[in-house]
C-alpha atoms as a PDB file:
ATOM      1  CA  UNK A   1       0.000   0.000   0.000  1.00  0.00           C
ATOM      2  CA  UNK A   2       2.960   2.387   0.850  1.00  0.00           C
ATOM      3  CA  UNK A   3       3.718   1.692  -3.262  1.00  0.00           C
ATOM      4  CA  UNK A   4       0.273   2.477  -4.131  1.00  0.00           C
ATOM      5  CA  UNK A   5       0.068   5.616  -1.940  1.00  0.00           C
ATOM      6  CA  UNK A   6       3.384   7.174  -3.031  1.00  0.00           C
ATOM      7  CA  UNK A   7       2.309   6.883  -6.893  1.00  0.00           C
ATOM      8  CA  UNK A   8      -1.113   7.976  -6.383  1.00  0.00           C
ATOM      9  CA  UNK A   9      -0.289  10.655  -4.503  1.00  0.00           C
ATOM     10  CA  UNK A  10       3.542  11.748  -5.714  1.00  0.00           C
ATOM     11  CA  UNK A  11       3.128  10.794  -9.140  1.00  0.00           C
ATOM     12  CA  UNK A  12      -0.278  10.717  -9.950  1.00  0.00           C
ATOM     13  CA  UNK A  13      -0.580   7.586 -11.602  1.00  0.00           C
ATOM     14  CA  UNK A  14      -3.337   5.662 -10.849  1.00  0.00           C
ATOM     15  CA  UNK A  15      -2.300   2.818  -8.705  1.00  0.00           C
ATOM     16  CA  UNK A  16      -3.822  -0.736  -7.653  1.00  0.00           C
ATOM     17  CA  UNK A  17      -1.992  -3.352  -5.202  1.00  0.00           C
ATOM     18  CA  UNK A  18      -3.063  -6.824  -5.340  1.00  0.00           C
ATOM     19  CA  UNK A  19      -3.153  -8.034  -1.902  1.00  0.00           C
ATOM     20  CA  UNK A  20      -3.700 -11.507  -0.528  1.00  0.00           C
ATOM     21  CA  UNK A  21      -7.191 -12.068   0.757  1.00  0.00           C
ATOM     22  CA  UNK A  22      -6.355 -12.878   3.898  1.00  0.00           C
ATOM     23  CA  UNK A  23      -4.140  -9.755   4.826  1.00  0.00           C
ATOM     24  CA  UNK A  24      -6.734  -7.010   3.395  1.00  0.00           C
ATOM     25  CA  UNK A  25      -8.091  -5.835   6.522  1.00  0.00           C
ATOM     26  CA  UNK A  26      -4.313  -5.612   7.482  1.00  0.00           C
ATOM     27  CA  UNK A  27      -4.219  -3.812   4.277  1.00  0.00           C
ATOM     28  CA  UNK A  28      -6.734  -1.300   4.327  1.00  0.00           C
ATOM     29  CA  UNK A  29      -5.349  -0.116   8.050  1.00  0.00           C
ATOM     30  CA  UNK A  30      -2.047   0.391   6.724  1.00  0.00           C
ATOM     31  CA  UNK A  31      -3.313   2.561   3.989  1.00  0.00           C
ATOM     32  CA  UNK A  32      -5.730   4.778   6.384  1.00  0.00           C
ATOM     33  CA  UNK A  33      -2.862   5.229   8.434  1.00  0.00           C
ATOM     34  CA  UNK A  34      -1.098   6.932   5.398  1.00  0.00           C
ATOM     35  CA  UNK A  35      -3.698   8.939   5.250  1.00  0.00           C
ATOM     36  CA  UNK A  36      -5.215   7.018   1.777  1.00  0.00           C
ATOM     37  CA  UNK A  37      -8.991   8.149   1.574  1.00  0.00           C
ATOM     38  CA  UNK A  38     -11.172   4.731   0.209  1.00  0.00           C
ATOM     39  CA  UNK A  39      -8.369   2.461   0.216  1.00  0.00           C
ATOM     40  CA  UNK A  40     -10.674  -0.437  -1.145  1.00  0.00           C
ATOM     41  CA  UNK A  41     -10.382   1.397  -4.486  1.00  0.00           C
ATOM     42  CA  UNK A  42      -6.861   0.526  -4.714  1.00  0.00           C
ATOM     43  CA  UNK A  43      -6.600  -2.932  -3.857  1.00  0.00           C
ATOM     44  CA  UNK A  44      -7.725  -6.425  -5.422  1.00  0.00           C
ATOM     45  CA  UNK A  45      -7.856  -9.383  -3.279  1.00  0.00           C
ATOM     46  CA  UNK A  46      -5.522 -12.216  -4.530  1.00  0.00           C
ATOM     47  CA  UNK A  47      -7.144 -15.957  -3.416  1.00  0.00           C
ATOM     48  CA  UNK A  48      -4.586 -16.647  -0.313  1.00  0.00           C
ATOM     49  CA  UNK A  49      -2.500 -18.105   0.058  1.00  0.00           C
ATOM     50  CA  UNK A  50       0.420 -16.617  -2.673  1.00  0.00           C
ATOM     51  CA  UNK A  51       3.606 -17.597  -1.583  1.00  0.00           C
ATOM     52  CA  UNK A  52       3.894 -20.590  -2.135  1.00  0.00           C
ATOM     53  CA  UNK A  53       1.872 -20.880  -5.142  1.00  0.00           C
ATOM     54  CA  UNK A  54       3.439 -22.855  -8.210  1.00  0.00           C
ATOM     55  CA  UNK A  55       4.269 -20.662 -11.323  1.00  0.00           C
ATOM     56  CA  UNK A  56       0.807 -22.488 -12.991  1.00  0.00           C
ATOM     57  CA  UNK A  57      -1.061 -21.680  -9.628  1.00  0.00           C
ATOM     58  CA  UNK A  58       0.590 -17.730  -9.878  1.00  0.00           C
ATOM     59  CA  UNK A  59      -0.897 -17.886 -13.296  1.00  0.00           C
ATOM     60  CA  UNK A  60      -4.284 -19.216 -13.132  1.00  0.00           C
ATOM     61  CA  UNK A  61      -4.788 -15.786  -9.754  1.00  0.00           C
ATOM     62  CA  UNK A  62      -3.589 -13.438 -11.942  1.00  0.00           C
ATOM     63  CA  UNK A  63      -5.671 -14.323 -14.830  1.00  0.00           C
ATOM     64  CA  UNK A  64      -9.105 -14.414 -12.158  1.00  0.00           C
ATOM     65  CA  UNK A  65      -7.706 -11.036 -11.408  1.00  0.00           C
ATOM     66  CA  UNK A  66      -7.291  -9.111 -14.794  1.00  0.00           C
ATOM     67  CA  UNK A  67     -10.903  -7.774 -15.020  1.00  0.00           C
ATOM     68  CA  UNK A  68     -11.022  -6.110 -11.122  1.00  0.00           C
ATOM     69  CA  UNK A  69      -7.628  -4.878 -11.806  1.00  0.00           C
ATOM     70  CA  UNK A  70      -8.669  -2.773 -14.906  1.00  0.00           C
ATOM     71  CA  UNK A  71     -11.966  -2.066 -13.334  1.00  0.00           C
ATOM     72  CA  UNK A  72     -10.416  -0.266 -10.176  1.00  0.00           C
ATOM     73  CA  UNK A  73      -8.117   1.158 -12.482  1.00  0.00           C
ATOM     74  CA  UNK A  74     -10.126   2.436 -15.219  1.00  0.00           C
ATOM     75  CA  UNK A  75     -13.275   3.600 -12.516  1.00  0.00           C
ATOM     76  CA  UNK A  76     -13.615   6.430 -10.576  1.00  0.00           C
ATOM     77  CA  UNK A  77     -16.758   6.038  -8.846  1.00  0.00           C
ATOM     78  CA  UNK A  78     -16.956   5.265  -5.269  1.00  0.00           C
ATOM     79  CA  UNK A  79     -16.594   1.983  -3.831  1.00  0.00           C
ATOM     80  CA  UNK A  80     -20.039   0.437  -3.267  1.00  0.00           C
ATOM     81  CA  UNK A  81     -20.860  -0.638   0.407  1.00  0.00           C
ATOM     82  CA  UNK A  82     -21.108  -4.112  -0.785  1.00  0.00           C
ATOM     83  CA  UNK A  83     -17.558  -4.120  -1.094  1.00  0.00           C
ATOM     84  CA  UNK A  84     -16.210  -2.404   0.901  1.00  0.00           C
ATOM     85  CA  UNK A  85     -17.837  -4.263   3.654  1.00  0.00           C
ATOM     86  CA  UNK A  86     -16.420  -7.772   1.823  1.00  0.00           C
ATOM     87  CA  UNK A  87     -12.590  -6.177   2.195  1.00  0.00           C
ATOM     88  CA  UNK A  88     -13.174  -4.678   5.944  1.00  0.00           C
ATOM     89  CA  UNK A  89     -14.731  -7.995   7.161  1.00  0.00           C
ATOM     90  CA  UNK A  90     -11.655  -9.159   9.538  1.00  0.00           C
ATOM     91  CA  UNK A  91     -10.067  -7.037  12.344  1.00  0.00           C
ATOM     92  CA  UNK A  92      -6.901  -6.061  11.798  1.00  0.00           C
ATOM     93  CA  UNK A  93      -4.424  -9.081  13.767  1.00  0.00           C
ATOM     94  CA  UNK A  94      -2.515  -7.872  16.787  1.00  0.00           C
ATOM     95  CA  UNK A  95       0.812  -7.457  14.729  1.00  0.00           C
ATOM     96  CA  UNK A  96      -0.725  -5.202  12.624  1.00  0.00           C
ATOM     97  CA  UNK A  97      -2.161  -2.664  15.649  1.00  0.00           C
ATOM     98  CA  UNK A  98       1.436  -2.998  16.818  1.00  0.00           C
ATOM     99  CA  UNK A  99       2.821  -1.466  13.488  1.00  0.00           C
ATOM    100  CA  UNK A 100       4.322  -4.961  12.193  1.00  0.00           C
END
């Protein structure tokens, strides 16, 4: 999010992080805390986990992804409640609070 933040707002070049579903929450309180207004409109949620994902596997997300990538791109209207309730549905894990 720091990325997406710092060309957004330094370079102005519409930015979009793809972020693992199971660390958006995490995500979206990182990028409030840079002071990001509507976060959800700059992040995709990747099927978790990533890491350790086979080339194929790495593949197969990225292709599931293409279409929400270009349409938080590409759109500037604001995030519907729908979603942004799906990407806020955790609390953010104790390392996070503690600036992990």
């Amino acid at each position: 999010m720091h990325d997406v933040h710092s060309f957004e707002k330094h370079g102005h070049v519409p930015s979009v992080a793809v972020v693992s579903s199971a660390f958006t929450t995490q995500a979206i309180y990182q990028a409030e805390m840079l002071g990001m207004v509507e976060p959800e409109r700059h992040m995709v949620p990747a099927e978790h986990p990533i890491s350790d994902a086979t080339d194929a596997e790495i593949a197969l997300k990225a292709d599931l992804l293409f279409d929400d990538l270009m349409y938080q791109l590409t759109n500037n209207r604001p995030t519907s409640a729908a979603r942004r309730n799906h990407l806020r549905s955790a609390t953010p894990s104790e390392a996070c609070l503690a600036g992990a």
